[in-house]
Every structure is written in structure tokens, then in C-alpha cells.
PDB file of N, CA and C in Angstrom:
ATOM      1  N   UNK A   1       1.421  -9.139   5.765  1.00  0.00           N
ATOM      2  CA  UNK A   1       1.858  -9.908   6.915  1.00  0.00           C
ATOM      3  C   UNK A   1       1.947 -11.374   6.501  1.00  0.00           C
ATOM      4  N   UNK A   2       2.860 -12.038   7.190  1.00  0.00           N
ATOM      5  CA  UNK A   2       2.864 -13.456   6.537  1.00  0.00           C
ATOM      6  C   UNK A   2       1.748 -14.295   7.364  1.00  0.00           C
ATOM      7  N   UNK A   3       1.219 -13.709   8.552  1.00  0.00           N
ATOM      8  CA  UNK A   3      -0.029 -14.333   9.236  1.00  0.00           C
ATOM      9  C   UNK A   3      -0.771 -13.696  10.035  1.00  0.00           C
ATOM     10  N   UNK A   4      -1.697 -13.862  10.373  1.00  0.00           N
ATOM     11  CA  UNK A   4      -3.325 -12.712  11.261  1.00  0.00           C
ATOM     12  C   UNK A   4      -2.416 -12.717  12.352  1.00  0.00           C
ATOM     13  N   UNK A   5      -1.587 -13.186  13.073  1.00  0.00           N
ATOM     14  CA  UNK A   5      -1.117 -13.333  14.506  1.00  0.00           C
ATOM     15  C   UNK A   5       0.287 -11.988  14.916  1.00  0.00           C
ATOM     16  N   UNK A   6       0.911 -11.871  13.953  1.00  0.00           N
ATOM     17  CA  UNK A   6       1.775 -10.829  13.869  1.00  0.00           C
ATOM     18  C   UNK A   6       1.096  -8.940  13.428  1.00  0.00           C
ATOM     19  N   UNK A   7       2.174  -8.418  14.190  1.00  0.00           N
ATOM     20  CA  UNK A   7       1.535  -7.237  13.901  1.00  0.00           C
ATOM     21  C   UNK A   7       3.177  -6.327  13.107  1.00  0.00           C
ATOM     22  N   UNK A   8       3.670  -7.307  11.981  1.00  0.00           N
ATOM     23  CA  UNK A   8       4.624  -6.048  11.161  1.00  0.00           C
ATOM     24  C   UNK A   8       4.702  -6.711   9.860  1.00  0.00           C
ATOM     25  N   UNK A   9       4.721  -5.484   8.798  1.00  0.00           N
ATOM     26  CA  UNK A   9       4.860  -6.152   7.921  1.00  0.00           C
ATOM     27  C   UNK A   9       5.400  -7.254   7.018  1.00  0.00           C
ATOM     28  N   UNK A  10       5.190  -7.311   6.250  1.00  0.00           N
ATOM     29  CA  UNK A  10       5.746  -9.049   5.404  1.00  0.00           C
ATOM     30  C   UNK A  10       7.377  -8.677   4.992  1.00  0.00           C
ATOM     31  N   UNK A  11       7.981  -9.530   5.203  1.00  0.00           N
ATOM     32  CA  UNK A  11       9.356  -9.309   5.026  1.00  0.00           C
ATOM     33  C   UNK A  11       9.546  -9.557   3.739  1.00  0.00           C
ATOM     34  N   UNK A  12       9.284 -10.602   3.318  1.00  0.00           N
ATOM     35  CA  UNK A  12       9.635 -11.405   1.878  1.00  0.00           C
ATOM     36  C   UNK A  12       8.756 -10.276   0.964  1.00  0.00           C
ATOM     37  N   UNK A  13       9.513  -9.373   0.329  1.00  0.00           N
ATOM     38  CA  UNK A  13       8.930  -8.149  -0.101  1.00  0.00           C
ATOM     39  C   UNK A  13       8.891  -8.667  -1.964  1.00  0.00           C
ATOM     40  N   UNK A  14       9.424 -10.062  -1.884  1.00  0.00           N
ATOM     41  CA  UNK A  14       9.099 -10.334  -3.490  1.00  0.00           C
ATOM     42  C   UNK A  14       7.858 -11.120  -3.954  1.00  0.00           C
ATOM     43  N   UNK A  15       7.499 -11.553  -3.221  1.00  0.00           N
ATOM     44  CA  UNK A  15       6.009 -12.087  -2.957  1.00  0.00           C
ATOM     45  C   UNK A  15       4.788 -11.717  -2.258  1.00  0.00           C
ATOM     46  N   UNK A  16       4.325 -10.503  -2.572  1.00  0.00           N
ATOM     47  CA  UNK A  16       3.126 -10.037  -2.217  1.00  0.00           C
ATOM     48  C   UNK A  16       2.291  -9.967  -3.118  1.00  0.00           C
ATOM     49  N   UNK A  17       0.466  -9.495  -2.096  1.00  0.00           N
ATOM     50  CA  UNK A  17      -0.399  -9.422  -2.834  1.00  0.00           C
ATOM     51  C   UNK A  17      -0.190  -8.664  -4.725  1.00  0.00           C
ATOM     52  N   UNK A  18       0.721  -7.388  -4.119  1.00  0.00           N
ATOM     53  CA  UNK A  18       1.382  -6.077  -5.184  1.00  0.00           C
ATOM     54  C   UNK A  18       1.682  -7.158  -6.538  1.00  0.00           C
ATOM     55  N   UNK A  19       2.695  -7.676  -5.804  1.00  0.00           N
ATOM     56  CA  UNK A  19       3.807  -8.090  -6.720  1.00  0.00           C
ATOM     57  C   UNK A  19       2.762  -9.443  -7.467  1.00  0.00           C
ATOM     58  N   UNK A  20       1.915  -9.629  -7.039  1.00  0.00           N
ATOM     59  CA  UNK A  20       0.962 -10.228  -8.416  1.00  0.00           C
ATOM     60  C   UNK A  20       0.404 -10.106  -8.695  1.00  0.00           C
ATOM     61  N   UNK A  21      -0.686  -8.596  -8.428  1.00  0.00           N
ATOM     62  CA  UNK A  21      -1.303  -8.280  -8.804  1.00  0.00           C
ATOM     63  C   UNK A  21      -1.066  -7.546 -10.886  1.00  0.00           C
ATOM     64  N   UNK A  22      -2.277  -7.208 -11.155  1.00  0.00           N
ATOM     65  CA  UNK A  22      -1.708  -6.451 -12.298  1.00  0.00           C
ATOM     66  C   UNK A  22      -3.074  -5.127 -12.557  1.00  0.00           C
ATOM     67  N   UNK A  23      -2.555  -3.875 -12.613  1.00  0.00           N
ATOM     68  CA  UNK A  23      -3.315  -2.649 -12.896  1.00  0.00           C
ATOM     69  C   UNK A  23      -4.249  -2.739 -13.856  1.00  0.00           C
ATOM     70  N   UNK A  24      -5.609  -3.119 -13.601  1.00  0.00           N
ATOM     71  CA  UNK A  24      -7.003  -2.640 -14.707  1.00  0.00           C
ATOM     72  C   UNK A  24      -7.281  -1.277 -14.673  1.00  0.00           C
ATOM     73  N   UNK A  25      -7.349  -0.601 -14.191  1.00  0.00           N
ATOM     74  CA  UNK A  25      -7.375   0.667 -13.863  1.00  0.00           C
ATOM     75  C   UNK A  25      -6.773   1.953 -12.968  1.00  0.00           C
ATOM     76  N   UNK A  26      -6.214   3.038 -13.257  1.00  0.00           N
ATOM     77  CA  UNK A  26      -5.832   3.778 -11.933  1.00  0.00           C
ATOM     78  C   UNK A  26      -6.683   4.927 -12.420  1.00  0.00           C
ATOM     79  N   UNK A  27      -7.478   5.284 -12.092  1.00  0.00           N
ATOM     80  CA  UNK A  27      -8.824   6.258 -12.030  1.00  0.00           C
ATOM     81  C   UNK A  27      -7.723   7.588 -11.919  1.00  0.00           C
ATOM     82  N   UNK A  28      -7.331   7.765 -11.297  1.00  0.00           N
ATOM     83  CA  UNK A  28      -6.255   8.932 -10.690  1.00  0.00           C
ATOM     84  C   UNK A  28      -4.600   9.112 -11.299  1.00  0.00           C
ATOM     85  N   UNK A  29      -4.494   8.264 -12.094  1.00  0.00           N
ATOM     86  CA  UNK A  29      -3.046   8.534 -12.763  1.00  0.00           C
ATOM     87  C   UNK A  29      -3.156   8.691 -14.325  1.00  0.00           C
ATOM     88  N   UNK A  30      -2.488   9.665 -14.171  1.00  0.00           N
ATOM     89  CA  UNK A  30      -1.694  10.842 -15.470  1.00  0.00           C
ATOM     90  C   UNK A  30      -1.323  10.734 -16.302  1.00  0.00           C
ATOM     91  N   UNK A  31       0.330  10.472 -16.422  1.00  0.00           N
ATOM     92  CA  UNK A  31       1.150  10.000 -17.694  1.00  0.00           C
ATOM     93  C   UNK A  31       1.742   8.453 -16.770  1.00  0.00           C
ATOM     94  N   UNK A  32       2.213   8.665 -15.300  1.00  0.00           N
ATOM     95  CA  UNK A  32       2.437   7.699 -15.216  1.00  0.00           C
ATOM     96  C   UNK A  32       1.400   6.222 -14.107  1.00  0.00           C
ATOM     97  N   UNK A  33       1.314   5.649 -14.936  1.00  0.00           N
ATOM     98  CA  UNK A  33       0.702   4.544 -14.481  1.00  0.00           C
ATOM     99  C   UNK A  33       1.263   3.269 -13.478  1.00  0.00           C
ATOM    100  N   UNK A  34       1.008   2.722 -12.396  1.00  0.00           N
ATOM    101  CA  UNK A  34       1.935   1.861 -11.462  1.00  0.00           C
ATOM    102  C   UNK A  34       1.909   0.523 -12.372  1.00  0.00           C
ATOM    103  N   UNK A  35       2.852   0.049 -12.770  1.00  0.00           N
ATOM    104  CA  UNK A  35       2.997  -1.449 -13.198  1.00  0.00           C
ATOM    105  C   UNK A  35       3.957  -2.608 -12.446  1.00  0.00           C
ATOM    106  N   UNK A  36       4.932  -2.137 -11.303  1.00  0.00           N
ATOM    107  CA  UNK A  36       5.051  -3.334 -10.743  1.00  0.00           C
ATOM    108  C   UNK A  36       4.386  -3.426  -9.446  1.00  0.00           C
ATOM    109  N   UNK A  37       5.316  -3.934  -8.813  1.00  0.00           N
ATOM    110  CA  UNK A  37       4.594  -4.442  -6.996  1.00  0.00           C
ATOM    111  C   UNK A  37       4.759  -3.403  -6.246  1.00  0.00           C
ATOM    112  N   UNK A  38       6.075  -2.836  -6.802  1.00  0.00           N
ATOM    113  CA  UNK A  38       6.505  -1.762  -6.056  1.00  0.00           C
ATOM    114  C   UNK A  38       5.538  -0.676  -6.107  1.00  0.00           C
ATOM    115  N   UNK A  39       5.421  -0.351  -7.332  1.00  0.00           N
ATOM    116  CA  UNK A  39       4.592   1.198  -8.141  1.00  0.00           C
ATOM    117  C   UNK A  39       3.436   1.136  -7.130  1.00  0.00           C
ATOM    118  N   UNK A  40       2.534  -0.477  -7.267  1.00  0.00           N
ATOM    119  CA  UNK A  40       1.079  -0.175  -6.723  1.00  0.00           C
ATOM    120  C   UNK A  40       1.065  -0.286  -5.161  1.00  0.00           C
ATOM    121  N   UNK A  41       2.097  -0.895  -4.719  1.00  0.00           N
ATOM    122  CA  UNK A  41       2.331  -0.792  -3.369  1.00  0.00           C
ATOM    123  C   UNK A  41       2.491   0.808  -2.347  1.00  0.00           C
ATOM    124  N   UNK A  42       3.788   1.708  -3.522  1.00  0.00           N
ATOM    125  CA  UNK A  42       3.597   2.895  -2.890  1.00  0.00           C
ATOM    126  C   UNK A  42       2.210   3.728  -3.460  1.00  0.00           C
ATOM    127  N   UNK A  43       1.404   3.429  -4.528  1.00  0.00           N
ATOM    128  CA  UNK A  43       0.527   4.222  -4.750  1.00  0.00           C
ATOM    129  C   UNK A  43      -0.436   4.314  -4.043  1.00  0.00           C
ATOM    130  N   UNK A  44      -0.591   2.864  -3.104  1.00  0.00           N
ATOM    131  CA  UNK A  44      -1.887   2.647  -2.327  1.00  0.00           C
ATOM    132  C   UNK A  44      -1.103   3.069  -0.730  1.00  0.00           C
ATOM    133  N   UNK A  45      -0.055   3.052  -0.658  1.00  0.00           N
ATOM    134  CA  UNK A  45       0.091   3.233   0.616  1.00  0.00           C
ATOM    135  C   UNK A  45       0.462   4.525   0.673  1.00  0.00           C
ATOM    136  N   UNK A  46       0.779   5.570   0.146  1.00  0.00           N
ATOM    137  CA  UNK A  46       0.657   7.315   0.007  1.00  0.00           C
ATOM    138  C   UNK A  46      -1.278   7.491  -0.822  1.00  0.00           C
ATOM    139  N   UNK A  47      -1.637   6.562  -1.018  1.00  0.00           N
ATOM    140  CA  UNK A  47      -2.972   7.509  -1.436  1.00  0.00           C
ATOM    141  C   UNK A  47      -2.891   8.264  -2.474  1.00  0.00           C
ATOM    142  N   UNK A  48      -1.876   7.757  -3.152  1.00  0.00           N
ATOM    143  CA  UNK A  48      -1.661   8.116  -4.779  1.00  0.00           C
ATOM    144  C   UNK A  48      -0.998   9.681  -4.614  1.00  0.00           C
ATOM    145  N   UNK A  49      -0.368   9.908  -3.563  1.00  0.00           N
ATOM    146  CA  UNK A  49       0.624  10.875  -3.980  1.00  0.00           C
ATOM    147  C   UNK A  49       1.306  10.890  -4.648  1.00  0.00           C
ATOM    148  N   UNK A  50       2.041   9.616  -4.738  1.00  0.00           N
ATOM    149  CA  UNK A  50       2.970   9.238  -5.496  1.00  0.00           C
ATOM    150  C   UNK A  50       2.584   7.815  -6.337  1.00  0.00           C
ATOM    151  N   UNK A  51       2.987   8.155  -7.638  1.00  0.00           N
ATOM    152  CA  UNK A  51       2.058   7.215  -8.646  1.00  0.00           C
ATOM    153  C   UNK A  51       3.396   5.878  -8.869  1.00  0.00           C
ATOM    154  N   UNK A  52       4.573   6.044  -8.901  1.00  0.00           N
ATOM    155  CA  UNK A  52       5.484   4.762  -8.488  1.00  0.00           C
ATOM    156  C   UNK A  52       6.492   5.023  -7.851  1.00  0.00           C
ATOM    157  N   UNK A  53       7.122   4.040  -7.366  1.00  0.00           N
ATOM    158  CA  UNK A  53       8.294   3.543  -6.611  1.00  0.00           C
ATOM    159  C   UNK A  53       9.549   4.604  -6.864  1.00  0.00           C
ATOM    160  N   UNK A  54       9.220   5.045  -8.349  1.00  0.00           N
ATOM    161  CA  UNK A  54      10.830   5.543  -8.811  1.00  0.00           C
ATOM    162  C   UNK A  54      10.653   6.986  -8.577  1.00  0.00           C
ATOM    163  N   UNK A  55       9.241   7.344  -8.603  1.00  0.00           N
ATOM    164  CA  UNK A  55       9.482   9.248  -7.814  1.00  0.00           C
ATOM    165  C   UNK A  55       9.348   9.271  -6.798  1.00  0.00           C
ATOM    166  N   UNK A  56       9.799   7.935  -5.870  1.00  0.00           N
ATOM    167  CA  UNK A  56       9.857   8.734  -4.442  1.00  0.00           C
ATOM    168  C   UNK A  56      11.346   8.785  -3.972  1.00  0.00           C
ATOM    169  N   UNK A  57      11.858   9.811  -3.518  1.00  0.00           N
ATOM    170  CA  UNK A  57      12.987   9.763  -2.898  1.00  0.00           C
ATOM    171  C   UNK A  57      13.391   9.414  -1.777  1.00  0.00           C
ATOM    172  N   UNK A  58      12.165   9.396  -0.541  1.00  0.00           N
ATOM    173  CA  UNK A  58      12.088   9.107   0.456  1.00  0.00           C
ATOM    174  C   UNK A  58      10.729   9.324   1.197  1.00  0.00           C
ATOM    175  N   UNK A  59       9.862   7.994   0.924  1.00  0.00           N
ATOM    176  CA  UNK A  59       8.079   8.231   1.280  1.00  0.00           C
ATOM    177  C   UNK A  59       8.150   9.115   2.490  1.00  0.00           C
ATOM    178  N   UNK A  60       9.109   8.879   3.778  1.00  0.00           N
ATOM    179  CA  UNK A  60       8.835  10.138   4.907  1.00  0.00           C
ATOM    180  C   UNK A  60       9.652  10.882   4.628  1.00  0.00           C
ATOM    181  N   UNK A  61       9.323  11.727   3.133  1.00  0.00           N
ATOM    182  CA  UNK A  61      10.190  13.242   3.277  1.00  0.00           C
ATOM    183  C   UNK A  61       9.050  13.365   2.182  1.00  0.00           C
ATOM    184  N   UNK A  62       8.268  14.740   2.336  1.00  0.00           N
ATOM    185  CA  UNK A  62       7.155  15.444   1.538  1.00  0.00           C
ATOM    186  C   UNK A  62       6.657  16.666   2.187  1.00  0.00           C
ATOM    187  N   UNK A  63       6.835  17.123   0.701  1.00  0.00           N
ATOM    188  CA  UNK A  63       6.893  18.639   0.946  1.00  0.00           C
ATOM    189  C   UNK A  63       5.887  19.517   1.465  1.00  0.00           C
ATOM    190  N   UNK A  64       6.151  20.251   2.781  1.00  0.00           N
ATOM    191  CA  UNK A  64       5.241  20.653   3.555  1.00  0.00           C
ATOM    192  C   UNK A  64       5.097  19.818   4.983  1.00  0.00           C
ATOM    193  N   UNK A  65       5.768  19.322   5.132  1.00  0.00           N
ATOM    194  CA  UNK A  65       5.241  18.046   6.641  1.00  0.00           C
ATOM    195  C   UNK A  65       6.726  17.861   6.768  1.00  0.00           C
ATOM    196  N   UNK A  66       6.725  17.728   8.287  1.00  0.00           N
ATOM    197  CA  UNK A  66       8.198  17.360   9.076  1.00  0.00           C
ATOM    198  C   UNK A  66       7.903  15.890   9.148  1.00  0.00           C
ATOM    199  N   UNK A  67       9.291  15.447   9.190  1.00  0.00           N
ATOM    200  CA  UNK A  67       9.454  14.088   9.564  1.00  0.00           C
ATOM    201  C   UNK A  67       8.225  13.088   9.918  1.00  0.00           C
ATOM    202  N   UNK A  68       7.878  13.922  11.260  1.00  0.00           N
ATOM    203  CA  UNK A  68       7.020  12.665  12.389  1.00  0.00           C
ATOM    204  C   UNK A  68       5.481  13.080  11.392  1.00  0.00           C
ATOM    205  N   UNK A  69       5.434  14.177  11.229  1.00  0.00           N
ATOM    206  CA  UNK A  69       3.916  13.670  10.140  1.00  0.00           C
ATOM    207  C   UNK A  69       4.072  12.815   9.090  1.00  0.00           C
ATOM    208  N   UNK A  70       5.061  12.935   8.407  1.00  0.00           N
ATOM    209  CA  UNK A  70       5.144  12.205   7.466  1.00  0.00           C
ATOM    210  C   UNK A  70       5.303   9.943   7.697  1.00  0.00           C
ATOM    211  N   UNK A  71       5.767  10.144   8.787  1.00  0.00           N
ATOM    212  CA  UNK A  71       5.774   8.524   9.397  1.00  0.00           C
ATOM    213  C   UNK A  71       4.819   8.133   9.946  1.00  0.00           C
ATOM    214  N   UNK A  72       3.962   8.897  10.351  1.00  0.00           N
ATOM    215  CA  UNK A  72       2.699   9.160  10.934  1.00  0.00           C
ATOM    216  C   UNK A  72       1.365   8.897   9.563  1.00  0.00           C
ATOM    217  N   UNK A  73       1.734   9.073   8.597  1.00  0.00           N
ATOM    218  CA  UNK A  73       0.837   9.245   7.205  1.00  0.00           C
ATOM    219  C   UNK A  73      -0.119  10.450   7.616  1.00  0.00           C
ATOM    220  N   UNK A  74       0.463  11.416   7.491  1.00  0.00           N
ATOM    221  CA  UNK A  74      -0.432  12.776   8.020  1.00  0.00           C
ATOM    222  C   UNK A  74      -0.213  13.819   6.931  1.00  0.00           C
ATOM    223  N   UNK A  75       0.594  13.194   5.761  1.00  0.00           N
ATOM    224  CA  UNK A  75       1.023  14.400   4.590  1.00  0.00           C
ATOM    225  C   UNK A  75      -0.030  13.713   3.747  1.00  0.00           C
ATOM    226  N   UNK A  76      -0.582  12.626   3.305  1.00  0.00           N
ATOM    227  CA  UNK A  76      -1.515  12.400   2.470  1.00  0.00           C
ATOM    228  C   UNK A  76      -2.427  12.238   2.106  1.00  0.00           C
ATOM    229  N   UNK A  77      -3.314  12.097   1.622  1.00  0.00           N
ATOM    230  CA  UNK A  77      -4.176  12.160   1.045  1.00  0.00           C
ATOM    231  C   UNK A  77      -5.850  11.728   2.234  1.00  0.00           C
ATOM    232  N   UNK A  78      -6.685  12.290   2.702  1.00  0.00           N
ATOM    233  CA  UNK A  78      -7.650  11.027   3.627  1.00  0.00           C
ATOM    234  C   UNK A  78      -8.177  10.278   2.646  1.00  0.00           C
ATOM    235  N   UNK A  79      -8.537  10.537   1.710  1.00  0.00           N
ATOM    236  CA  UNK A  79      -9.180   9.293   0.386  1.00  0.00           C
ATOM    237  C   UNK A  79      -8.082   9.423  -0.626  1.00  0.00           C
ATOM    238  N   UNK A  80      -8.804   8.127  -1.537  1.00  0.00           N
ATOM    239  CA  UNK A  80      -7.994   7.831  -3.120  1.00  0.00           C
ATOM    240  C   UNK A  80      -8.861   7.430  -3.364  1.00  0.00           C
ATOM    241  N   UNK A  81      -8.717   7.126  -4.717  1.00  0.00           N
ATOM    242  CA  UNK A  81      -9.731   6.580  -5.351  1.00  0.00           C
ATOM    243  C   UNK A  81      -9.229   5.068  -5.245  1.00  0.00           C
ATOM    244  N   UNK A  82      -7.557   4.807  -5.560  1.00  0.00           N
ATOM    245  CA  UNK A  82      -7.278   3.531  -5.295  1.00  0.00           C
ATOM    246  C   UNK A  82      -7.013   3.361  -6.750  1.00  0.00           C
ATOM    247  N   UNK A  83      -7.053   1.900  -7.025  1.00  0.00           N
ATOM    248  CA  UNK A  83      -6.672   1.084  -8.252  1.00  0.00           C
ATOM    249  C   UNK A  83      -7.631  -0.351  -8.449  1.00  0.00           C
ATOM    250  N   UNK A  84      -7.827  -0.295  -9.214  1.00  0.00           N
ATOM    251  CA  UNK A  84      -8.312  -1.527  -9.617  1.00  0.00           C
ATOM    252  C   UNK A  84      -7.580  -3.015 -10.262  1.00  0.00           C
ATOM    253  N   UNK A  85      -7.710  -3.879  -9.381  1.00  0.00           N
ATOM    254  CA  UNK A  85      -6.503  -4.713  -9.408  1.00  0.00           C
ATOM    255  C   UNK A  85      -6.748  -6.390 -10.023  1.00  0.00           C
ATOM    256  N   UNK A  86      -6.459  -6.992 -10.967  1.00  0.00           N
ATOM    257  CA  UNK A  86      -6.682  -8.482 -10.635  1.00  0.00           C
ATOM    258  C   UNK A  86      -5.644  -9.272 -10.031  1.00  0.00           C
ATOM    259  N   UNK A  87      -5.872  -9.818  -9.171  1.00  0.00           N
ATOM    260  CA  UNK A  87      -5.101 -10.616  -8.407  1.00  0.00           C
ATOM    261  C   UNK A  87      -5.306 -12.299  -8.620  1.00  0.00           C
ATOM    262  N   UNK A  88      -3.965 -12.713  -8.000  1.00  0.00           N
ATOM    263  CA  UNK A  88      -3.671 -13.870  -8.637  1.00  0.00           C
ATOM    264  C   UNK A  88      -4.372 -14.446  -7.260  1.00  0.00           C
ATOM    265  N   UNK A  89      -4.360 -16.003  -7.505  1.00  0.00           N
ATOM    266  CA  UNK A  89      -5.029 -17.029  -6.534  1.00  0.00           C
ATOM    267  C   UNK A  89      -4.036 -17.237  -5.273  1.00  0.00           C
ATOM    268  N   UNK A  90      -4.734 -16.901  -4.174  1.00  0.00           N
ATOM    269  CA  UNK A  90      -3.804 -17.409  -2.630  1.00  0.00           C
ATOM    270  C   UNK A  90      -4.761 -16.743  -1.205  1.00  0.00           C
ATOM    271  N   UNK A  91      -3.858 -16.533  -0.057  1.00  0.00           N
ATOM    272  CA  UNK A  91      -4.540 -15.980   0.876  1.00  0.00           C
ATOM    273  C   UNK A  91      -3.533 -14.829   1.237  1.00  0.00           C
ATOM    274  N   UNK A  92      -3.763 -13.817   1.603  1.00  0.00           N
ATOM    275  CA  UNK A  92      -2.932 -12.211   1.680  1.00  0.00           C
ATOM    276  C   UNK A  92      -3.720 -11.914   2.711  1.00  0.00           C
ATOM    277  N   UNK A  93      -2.899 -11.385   3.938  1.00  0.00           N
ATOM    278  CA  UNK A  93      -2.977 -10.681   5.252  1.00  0.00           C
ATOM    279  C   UNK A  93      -2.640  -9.350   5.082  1.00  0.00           C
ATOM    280  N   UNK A  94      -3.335  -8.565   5.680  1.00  0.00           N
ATOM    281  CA  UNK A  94      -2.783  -7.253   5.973  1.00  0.00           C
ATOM    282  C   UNK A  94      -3.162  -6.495   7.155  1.00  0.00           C
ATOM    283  N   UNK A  95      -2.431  -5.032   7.379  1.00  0.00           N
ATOM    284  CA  UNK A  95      -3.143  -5.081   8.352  1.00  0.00           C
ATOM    285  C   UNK A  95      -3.105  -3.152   8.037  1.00  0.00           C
ATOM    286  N   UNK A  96      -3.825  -2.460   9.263  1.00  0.00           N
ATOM    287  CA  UNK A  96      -3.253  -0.950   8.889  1.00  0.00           C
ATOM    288  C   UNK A  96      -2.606  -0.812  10.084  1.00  0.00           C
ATOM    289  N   UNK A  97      -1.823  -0.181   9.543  1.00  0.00           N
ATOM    290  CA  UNK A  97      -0.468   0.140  10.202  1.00  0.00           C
ATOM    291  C   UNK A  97      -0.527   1.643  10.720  1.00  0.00           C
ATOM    292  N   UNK A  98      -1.536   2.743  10.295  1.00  0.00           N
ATOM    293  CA  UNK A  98      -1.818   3.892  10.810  1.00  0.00           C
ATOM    294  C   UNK A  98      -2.443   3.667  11.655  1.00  0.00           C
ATOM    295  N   UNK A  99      -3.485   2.987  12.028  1.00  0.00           N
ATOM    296  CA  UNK A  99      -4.294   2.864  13.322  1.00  0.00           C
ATOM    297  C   UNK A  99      -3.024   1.787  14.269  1.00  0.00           C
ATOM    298  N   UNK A 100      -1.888   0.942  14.386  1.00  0.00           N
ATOM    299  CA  UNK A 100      -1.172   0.479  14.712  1.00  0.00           C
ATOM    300  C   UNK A 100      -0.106   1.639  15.773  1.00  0.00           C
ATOM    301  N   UNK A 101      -0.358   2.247  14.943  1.00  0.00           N
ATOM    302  CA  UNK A 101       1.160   3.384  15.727  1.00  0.00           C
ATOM    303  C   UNK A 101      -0.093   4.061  16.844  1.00  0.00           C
ATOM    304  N   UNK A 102      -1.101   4.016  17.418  1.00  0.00           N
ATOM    305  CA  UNK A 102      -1.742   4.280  18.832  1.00  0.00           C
ATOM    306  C   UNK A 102      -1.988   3.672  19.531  1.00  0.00           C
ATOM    307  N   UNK A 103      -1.793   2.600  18.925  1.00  0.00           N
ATOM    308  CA  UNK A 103      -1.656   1.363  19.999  1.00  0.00           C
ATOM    309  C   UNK A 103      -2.850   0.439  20.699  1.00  0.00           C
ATOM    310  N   UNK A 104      -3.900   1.093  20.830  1.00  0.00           N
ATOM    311  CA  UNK A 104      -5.045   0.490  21.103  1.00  0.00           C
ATOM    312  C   UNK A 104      -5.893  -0.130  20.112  1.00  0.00           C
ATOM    313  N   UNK A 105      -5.062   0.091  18.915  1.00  0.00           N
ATOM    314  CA  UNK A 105      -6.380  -0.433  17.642  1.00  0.00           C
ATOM    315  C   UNK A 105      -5.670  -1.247  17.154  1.00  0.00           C
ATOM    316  N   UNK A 106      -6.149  -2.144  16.516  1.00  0.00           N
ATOM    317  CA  UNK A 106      -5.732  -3.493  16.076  1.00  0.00           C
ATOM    318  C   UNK A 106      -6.326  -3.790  14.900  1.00  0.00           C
ATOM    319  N   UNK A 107      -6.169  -3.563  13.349  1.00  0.00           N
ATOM    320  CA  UNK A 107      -7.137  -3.452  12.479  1.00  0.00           C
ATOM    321  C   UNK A 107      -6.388  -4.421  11.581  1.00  0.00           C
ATOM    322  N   UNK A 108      -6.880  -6.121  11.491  1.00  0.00           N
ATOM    323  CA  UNK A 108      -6.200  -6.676  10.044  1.00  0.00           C
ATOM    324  C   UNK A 108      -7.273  -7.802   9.714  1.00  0.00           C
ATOM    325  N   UNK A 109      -6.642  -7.933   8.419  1.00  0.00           N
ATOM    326  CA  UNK A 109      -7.524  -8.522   8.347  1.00  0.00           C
ATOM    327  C   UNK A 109      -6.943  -9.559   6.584  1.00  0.00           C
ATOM    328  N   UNK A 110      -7.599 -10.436   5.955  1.00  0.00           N
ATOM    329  CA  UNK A 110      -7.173 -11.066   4.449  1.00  0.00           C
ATOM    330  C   UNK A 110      -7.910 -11.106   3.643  1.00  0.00           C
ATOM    331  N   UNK A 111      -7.726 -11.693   2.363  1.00  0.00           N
ATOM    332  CA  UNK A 111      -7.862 -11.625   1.084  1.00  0.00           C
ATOM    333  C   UNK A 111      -8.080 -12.849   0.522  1.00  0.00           C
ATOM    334  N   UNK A 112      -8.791 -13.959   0.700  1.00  0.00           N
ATOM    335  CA  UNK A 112      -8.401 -14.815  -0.242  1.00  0.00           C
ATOM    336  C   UNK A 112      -9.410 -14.445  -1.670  1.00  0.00           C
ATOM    337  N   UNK A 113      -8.377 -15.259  -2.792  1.00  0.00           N
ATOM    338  CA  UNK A 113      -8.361 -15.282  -3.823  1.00  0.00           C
ATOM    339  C   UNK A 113      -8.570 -16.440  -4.491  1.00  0.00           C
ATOM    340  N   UNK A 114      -9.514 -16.575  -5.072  1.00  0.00           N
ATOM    341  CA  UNK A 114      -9.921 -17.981  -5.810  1.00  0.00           C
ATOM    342  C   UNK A 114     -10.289 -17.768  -7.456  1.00  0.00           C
ATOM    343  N   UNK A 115      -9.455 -19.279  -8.051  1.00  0.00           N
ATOM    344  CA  UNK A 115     -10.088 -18.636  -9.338  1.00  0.00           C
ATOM    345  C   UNK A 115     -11.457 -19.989  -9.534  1.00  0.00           C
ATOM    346  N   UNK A 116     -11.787 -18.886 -10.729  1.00  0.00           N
ATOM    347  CA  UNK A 116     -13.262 -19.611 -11.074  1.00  0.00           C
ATOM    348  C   UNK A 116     -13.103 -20.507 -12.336  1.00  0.00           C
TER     349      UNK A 116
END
């Protein structure tokens, strides 16, 4: 999000937390490993179904789940292990967007980043 006050995601999709972060670890990936903004962006937001950007054909289309589960995040995973990330210096908003689609929950929150 570009601020705590909005509730949709960040538009400017070339400047995110992702996109500066860089992969120390993916505990859970195979042969392929996420290396841009994109890769670790869909890996954390499917729960490592999908390990980058370029095998997904369409994040709400997965096999076994209709449509509305799949927009819903109901085809993946309830845990990950996640990624281990270093991130560059700033402040990053986010928010969840699964507790968002019921409407009564309101869950965000940031990140700042400082170097030492």
C-alpha cells in the first residue's frame, strides 16, 4: 500500500518491498528459486505454490478449485514456510487482503527498515 489509510494495493508495482528485497533463503524451493520482485511476491502470496511469476498462468486458475475459491485464496496452502529476505532501507505498508474480502477485518500494518 502506498499508506496505512488506504485499503488496496500499491499501484507502482516497480517499487516494492519484493522488488528490493533479495532471497537468503527459500526453505521450500526445488530447482526453482524466486529471484525477482515478481518471483517472491507470487511465492509469498500463493504460499509457495507457485515458486515464480513465470509458472503461473493465471494465480486464480488452480487445479482443483473454481474460480471464487481461488480469488478467495482457498486453493493454498494455510502455512509456508516463507522466505528469508534482506531488505533494503525505507518504510513498506501492507495489509491482508484475505481477511479484507469479509469486510469486518481490517488487518495492516509496516515495515520499516533501517540500516546499521
Amino acid at each position: 500500500m502506498n499508506s496505512p489509510d488506504v485499503s488496496y494495493p500499491l499501484e507502482d508495482t516497480e517499487n516494492t518491498l519484493f522488488d528490493k528485497a533479495t532471497v537468503i533463503d527459500a526453505p521450500d524451493a526445488d530447482d526453482e528459486q524466486p529471484e525477482t520482485g515478481a518471483d517472491i511476491a507470487i511465492a509469498m502470496a500463493t504460499a509457495g505454490h507457485f515458486k515464480t511469476a513465470a509458472a503461473v498462468p493465471n494465480p486464480f486458475t488452480v487445479e482443483d478449485c473454481n474460480e471464487q475459491e481461488a480469488q478467495q485464496l482457498d486453493c493454498y496452502p494455510p502455512s509456508y514456510h516463507g522466505l528469508l529476505l534482506q531488505l533494503q532501507p525505507g518504510v513498506y505498508y501492507y495489509m491482508c487482503s484475505r481477511n479484507n474480502n469479509f469486510t469486518n477485518r481490517n488487518q495492516k500494518a509496516s515495515i520499516t527498515v533501517v540500516e546499521e
